[in-house]
C-alpha atoms as a PDB file:
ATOM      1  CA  UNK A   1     114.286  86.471 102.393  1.00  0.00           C
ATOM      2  CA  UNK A   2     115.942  83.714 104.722  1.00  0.00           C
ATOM      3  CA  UNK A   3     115.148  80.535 103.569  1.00  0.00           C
ATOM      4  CA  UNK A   4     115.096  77.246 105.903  1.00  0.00           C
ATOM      5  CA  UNK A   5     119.351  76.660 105.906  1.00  0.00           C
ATOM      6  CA  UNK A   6     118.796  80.364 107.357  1.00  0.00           C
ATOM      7  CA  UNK A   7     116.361  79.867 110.172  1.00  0.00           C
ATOM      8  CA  UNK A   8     117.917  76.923 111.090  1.00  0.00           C
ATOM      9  CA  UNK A   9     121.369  78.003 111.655  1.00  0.00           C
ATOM     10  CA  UNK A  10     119.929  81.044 113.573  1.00  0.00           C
ATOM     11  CA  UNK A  11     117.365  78.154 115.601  1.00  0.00           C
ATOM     12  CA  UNK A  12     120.550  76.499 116.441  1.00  0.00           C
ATOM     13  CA  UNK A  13     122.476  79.496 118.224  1.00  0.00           C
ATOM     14  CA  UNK A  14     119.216  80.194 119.987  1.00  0.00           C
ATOM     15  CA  UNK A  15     119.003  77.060 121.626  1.00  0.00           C
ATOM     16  CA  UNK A  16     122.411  77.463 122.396  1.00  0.00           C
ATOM     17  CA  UNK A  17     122.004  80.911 123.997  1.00  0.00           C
ATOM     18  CA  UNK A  18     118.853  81.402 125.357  1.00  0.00           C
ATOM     19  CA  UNK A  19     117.243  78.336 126.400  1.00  0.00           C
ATOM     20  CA  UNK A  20     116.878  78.359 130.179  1.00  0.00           C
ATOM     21  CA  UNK A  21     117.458  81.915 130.316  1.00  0.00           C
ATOM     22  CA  UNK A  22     114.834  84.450 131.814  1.00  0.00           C
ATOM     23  CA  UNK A  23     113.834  87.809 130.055  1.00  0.00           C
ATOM     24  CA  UNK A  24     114.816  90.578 132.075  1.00  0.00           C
ATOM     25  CA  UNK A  25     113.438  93.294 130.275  1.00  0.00           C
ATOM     26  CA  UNK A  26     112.358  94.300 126.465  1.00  0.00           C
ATOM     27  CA  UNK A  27     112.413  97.733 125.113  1.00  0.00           C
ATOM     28  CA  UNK A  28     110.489  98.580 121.991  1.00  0.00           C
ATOM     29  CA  UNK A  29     111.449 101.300 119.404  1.00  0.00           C
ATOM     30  CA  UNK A  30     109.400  99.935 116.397  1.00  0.00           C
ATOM     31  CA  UNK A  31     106.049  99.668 116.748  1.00  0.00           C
ATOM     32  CA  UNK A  32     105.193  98.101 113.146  1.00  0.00           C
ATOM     33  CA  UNK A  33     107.379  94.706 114.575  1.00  0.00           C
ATOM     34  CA  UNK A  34     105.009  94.034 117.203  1.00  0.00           C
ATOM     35  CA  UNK A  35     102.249  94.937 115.083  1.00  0.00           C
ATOM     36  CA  UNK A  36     100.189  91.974 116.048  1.00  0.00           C
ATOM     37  CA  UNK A  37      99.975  93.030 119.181  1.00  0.00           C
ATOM     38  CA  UNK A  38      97.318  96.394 120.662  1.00  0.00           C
ATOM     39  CA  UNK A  39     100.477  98.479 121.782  1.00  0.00           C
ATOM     40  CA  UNK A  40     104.267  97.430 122.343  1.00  0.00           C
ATOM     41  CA  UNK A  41     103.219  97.559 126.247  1.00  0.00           C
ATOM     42  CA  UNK A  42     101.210  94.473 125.777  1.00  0.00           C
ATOM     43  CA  UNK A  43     103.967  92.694 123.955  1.00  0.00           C
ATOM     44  CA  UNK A  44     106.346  93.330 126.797  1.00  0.00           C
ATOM     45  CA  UNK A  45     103.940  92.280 129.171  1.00  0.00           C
ATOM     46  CA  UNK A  46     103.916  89.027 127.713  1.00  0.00           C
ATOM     47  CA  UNK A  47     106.992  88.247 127.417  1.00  0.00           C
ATOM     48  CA  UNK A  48     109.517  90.253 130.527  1.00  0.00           C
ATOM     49  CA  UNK A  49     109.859  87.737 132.992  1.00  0.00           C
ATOM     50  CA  UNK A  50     109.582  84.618 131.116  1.00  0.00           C
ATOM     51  CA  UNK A  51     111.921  82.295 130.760  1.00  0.00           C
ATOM     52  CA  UNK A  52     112.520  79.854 127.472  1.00  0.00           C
ATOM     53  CA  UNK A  53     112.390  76.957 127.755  1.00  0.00           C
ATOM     54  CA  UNK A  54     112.902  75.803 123.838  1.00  0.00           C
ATOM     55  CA  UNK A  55     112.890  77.159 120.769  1.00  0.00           C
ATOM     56  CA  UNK A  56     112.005  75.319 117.375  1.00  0.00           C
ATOM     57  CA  UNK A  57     111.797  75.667 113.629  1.00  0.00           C
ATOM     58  CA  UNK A  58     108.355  76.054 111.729  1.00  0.00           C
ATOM     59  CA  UNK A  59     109.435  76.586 107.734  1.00  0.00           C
ATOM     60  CA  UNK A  60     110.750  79.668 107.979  1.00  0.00           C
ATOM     61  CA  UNK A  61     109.109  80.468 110.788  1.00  0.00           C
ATOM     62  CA  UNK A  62     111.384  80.744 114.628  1.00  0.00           C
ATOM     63  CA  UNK A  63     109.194  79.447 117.793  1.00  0.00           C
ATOM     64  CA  UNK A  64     110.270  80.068 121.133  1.00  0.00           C
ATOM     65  CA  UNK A  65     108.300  78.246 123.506  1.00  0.00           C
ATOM     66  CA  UNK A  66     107.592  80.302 126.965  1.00  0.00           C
ATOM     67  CA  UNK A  67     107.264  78.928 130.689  1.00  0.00           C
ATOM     68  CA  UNK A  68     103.960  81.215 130.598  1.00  0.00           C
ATOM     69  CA  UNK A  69     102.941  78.670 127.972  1.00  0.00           C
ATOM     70  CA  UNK A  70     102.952  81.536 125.530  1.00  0.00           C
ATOM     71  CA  UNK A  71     105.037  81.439 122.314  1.00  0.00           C
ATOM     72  CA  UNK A  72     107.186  84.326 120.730  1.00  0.00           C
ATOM     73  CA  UNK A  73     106.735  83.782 117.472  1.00  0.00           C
ATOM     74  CA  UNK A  74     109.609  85.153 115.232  1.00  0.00           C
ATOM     75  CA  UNK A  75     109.523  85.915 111.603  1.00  0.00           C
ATOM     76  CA  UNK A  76     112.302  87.482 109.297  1.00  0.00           C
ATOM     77  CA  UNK A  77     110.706  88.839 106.424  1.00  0.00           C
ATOM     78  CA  UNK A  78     112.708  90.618 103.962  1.00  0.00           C
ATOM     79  CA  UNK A  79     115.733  91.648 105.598  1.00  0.00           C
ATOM     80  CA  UNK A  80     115.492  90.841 110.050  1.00  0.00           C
ATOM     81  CA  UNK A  81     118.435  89.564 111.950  1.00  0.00           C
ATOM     82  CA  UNK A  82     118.335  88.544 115.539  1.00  0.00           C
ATOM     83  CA  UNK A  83     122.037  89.442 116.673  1.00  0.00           C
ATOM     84  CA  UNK A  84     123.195  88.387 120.250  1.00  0.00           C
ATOM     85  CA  UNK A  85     125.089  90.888 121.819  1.00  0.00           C
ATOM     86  CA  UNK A  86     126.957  90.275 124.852  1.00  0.00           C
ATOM     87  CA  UNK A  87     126.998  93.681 126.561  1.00  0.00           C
ATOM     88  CA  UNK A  88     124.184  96.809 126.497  1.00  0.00           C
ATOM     89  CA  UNK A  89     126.853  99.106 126.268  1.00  0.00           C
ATOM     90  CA  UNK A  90     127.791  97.861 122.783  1.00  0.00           C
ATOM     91  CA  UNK A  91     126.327 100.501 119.838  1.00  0.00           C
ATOM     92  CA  UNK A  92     122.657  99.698 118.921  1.00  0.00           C
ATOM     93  CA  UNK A  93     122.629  99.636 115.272  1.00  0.00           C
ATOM     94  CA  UNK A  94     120.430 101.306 113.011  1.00  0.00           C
ATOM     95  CA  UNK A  95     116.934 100.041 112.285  1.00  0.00           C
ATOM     96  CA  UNK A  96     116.848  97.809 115.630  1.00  0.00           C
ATOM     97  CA  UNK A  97     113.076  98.279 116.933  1.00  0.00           C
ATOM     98  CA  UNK A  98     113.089  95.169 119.520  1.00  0.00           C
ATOM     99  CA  UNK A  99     115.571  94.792 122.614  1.00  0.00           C
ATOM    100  CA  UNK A 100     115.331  91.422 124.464  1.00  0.00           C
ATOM    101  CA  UNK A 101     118.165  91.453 127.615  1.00  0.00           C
ATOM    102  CA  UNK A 102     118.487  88.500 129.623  1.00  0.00           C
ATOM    103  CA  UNK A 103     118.870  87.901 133.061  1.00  0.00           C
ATOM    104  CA  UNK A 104     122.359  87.786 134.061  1.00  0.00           C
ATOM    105  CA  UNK A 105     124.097  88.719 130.549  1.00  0.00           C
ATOM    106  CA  UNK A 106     123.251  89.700 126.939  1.00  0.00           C
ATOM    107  CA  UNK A 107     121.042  90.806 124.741  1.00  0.00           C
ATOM    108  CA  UNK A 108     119.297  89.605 121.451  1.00  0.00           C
ATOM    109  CA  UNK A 109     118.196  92.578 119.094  1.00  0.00           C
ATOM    110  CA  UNK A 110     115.815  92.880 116.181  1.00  0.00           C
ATOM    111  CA  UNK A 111     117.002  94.785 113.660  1.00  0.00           C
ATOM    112  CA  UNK A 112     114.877  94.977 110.386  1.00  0.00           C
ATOM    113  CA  UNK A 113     115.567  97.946 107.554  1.00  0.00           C
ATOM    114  CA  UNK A 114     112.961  97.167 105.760  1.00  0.00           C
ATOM    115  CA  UNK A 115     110.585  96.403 108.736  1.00  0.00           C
ATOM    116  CA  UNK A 116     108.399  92.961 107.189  1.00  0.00           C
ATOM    117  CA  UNK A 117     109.626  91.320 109.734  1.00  0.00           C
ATOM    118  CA  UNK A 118     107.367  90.497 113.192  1.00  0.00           C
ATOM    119  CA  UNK A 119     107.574  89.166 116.411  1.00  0.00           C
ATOM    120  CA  UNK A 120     104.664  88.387 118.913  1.00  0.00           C
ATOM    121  CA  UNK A 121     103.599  86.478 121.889  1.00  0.00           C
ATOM    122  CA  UNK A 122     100.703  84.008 121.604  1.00  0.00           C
ATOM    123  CA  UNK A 123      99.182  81.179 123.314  1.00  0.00           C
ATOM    124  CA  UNK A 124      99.610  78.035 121.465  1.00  0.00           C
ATOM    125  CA  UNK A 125      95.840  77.021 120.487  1.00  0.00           C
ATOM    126  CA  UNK A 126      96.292  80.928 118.346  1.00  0.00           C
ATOM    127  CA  UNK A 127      99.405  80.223 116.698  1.00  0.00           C
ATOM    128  CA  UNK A 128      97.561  78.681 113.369  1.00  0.00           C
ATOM    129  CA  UNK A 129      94.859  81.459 113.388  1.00  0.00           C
ATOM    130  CA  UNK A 130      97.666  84.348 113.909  1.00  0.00           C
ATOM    131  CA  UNK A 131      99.709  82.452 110.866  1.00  0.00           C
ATOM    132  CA  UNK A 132      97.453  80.291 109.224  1.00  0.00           C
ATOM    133  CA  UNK A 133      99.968  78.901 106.579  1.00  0.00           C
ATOM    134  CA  UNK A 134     101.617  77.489 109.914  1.00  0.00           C
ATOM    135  CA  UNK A 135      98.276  75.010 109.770  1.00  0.00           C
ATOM    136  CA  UNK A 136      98.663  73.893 106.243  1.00  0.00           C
ATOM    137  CA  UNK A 137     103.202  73.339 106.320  1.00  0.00           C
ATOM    138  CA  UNK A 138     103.888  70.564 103.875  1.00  0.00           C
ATOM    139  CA  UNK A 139     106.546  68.225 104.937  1.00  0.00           C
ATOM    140  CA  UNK A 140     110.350  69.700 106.547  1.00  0.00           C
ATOM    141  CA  UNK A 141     112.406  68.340 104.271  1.00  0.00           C
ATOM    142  CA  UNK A 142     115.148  68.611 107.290  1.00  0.00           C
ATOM    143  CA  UNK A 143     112.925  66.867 110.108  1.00  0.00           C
ATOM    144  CA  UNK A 144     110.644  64.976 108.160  1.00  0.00           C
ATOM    145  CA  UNK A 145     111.626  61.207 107.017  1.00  0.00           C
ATOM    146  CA  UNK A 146     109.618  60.055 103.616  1.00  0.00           C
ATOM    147  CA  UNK A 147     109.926  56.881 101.432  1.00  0.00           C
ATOM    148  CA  UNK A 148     110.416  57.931  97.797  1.00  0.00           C
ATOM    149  CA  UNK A 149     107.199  56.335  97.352  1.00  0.00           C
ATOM    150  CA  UNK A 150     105.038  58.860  98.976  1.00  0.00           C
ATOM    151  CA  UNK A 151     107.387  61.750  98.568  1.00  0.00           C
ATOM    152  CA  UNK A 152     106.908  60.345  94.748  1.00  0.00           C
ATOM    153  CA  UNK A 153     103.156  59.722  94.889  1.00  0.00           C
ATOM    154  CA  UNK A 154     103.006  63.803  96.369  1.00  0.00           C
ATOM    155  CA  UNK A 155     105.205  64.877  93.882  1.00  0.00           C
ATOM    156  CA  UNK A 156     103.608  63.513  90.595  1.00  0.00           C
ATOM    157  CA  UNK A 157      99.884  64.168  92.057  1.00  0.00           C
ATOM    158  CA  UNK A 158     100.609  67.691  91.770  1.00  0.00           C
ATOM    159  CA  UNK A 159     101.554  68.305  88.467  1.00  0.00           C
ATOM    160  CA  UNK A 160     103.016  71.487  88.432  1.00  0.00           C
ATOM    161  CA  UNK A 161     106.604  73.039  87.074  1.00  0.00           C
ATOM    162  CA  UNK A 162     109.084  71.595  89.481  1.00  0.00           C
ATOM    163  CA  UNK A 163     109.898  74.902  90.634  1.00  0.00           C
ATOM    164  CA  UNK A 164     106.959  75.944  91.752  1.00  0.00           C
ATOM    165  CA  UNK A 165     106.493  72.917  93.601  1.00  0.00           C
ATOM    166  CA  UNK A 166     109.689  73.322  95.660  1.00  0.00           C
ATOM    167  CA  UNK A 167     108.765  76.680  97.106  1.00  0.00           C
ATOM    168  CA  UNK A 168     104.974  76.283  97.342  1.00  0.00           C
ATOM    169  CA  UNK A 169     105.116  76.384 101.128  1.00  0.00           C
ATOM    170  CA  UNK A 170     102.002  73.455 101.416  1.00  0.00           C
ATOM    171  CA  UNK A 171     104.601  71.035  99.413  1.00  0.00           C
ATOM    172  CA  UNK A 172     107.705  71.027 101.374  1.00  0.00           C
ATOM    173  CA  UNK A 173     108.227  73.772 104.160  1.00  0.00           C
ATOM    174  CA  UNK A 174     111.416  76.354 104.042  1.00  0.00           C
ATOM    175  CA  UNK A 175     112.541  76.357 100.599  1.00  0.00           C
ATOM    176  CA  UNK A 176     112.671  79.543  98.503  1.00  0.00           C
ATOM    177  CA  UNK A 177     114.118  80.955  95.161  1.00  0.00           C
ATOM    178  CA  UNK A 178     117.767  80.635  96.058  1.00  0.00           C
ATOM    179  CA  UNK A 179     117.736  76.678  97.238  1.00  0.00           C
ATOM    180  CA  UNK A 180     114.803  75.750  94.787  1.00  0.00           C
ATOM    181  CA  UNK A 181     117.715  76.357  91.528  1.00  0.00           C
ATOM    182  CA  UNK A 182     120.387  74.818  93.283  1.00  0.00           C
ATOM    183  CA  UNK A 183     118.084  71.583  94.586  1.00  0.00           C
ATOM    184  CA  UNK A 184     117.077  71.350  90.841  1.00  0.00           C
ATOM    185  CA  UNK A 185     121.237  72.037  89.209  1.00  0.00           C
ATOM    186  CA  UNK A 186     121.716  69.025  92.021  1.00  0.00           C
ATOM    187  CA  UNK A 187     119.536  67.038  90.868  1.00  0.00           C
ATOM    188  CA  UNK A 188     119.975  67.667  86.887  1.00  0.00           C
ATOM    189  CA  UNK A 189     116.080  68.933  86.037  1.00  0.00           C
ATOM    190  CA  UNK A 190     114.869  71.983  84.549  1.00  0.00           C
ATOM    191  CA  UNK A 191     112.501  74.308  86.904  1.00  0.00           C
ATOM    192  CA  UNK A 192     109.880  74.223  83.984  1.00  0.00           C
ATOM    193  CA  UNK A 193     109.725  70.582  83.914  1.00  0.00           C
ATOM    194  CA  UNK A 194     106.568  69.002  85.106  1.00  0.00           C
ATOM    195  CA  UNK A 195     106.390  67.259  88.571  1.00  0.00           C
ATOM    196  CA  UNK A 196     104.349  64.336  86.907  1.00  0.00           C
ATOM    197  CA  UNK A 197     107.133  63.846  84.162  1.00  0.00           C
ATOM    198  CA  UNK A 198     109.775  62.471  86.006  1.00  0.00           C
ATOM    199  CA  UNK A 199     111.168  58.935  86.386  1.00  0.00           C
ATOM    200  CA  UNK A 200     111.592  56.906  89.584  1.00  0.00           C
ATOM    201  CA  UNK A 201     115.429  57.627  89.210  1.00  0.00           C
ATOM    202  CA  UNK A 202     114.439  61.591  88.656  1.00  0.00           C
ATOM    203  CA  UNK A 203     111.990  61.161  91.849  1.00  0.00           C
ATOM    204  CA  UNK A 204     115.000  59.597  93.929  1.00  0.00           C
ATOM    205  CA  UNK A 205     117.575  62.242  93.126  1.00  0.00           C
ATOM    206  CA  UNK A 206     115.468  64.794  93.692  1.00  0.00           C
ATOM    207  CA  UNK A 207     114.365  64.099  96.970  1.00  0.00           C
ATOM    208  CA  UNK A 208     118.308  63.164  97.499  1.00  0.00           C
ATOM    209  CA  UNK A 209     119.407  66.607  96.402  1.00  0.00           C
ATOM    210  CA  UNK A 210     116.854  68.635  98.439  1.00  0.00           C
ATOM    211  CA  UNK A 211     118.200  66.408 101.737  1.00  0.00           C
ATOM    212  CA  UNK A 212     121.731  66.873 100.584  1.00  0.00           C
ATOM    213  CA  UNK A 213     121.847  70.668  99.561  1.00  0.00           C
ATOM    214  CA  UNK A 214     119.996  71.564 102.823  1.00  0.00           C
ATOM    215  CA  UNK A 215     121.983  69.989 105.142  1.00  0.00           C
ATOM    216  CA  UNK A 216     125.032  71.030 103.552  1.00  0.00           C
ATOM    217  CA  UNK A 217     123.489  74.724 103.308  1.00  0.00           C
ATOM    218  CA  UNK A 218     123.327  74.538 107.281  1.00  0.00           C
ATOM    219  CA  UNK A 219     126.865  73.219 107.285  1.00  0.00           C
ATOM    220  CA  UNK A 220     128.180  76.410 105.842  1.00  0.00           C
ATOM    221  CA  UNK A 221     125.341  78.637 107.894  1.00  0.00           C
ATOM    222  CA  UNK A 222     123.326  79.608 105.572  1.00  0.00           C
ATOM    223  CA  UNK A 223     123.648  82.143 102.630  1.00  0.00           C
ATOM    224  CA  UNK A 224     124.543  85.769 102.191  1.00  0.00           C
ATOM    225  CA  UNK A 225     124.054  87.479  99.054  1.00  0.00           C
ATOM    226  CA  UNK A 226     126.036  90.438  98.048  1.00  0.00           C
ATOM    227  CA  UNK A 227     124.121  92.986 100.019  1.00  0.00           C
ATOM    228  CA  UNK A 228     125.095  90.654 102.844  1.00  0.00           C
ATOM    229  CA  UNK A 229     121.841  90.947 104.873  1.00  0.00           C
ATOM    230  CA  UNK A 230     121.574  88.337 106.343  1.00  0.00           C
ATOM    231  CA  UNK A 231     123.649  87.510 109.370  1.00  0.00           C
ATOM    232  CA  UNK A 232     123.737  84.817 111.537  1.00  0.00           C
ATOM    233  CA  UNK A 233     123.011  85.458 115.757  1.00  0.00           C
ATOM    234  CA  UNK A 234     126.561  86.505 116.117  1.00  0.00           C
ATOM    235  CA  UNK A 235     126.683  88.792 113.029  1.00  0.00           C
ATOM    236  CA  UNK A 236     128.435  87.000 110.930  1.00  0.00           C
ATOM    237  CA  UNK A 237     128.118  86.690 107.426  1.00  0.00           C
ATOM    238  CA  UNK A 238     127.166  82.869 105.870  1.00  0.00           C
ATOM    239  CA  UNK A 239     129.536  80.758 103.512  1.00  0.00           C
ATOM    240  CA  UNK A 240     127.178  78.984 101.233  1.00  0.00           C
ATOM    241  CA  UNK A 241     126.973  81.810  98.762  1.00  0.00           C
ATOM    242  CA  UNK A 242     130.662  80.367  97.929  1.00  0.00           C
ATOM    243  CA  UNK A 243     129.226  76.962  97.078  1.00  0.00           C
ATOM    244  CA  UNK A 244     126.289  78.347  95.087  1.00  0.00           C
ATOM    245  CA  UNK A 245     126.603  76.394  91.469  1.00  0.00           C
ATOM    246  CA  UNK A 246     124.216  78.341  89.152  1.00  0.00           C
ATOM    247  CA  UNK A 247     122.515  80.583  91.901  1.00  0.00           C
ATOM    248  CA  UNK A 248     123.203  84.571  90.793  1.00  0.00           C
ATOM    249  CA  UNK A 249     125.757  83.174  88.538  1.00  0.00           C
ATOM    250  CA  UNK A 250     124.188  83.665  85.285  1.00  0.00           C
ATOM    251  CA  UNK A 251     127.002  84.092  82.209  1.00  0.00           C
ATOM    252  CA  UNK A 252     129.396  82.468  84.516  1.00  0.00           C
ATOM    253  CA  UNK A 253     130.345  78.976  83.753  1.00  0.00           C
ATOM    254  CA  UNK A 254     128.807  75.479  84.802  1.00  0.00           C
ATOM    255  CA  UNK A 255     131.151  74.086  86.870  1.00  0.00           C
ATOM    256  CA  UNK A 256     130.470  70.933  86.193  1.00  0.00           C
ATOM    257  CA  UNK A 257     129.721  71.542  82.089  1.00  0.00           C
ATOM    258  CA  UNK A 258     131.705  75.097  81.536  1.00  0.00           C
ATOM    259  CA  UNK A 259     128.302  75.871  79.528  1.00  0.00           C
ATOM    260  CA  UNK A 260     127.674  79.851  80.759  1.00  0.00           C
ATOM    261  CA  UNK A 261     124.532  79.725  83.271  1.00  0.00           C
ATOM    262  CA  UNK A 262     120.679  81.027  81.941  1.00  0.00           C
ATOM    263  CA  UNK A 263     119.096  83.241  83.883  1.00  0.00           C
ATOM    264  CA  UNK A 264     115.122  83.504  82.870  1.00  0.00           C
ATOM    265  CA  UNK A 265     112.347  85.604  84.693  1.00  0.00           C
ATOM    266  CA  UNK A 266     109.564  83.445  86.092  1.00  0.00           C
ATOM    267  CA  UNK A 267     107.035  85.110  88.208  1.00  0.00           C
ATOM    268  CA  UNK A 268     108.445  88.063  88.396  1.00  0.00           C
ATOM    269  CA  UNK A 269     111.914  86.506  90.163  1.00  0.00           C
ATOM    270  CA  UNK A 270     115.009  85.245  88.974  1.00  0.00           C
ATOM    271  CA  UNK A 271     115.856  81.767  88.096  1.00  0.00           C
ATOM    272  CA  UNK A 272     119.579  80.733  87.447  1.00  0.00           C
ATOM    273  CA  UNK A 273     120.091  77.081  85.753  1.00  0.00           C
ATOM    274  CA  UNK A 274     122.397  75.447  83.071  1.00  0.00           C
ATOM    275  CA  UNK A 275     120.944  74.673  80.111  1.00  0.00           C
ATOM    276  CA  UNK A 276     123.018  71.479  79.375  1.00  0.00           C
ATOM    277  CA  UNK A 277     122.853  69.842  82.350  1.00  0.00           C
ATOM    278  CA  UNK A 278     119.584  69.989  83.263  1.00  0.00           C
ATOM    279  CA  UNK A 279     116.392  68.296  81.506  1.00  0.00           C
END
């Protein structure tokens, strides 16, 4: 699933692309992505002839707000893209069940394989009621400033693996399996080790590596794994997977020990860390 870098870098080109622009017309071939809404009719109702005006970043979660007032609320799930494509005549790929076309030029599609992935329209007083873990977002570790006191006095309160702290959604917003282990190799701690174990210094470079490996995630657009699903708005492919230090490396060598990387089942998913460098 895209994680924050993800969304972000895909936010970005949005606000680049459409902002100001007014929907012409949306076609809908999958029903199941506008499942929120009674029939795909009332989905394009809502949103043909609108223009956007801005579009923002909730967690993993893409807001476009409307003129109407409305929002389009845009989620990945497992495996959605939003590609911009310049011209209608180019080939619709497989699996794309939403068409947006905008006045004057270009088009953004939805294309989902494995069809988790949603978009609706709806007016912002429903937006916490239609997502409800919208309502209860801990802090954006991209947008939101803390002190290391309080982002200490949250973490040790808690008292929880430090894992499971990074990608429990009311904690800190965005971050999920692949940016949790590499936060943590950044930082030098164990994803078993207990949020109300760590020192000052731990609770400073923590909070350091989450801001650092973020940003510098966005940098490079994001992440793409080997089955190279996700893609940014113009199809391309992200670069971060290249800077990934234990992330799906497991057997490889630490790059900054040479000690071959762990890989441990925790919940069901995958967790990648060296066992010598962190504690």
């Amino acid at each position: 699933m895209p994680e924050l870098p993800e969304v972000e870098t895909i936010r970005r080109d949005l606000g680049k692309e459409i902002v100001g622009r007014k929907v012409r017309s949306v076609d809908v071939s999958g029903a199941r992505s506008v499942r929120r809404h009674a029939d795909p009719e009332e989905f394009r109702a809502r949103l043909q002839g609108r223009t956007v005006a801005s579009v923002r970043r909730s967690g993993k979660y893409l807001l476009a707000d409307l003129d109407s007032g409305d929002i389009l609320v845009v989620h990945l799930g497992m495996s959605g893209q939003l590609l911009r494509v310049v011209s209608p005549k180019e080939p619709v790929a497989r699996h794309t069940h939403v068409i947006i076309s905008f006045a004057g030029a270009g088009q953004v599609r939805f294309v989902d394989p494995r069809t988790f992935g949603e978009l609706f329209v709806t007016a912002p007083g429903d937006v916490a009621d239609a997502v409800p873990e919208l309502a209860h977002l801990g802090f954006d570790p991209l947008d939101d400033v803390l002190s290391w006191g309080v982002f200490g006095q949250r973490l040790t309160a808690r008292r929880v693996a430090l894992k499971t702290l990074l990608t429990d959604q009311r904690f800190v917003a965005g971050i999920g399996n692949i940016y949790a282990d590499e936060i943590l190799f950044a930082a030098g701690l164990r994803f078993d080790r207990r949020s109300d174990t760590l020192s000052v210094q731990e609770i400073r470079r923590l909070y350091r590596s989450m801001v650092e490996t973020l940003s510098d995630a966005v940098k490079h657009r994001g992440s793409s794994l080997a089955d190279e699903q996700y893609r940014d708005l113009y199809g391309e492919v992200g670069d971060y997977q290249g800077q990934h230090q234990v992330y799906d490396r497991a057997g490889q060598a630490c790059r900054r020990c040479r000690h071959p990387i762990s890989r441990v089942k925790v919940a069901g998913r995958s967790t990648y860390y060296c066992e010598r460098c962190q504690v």
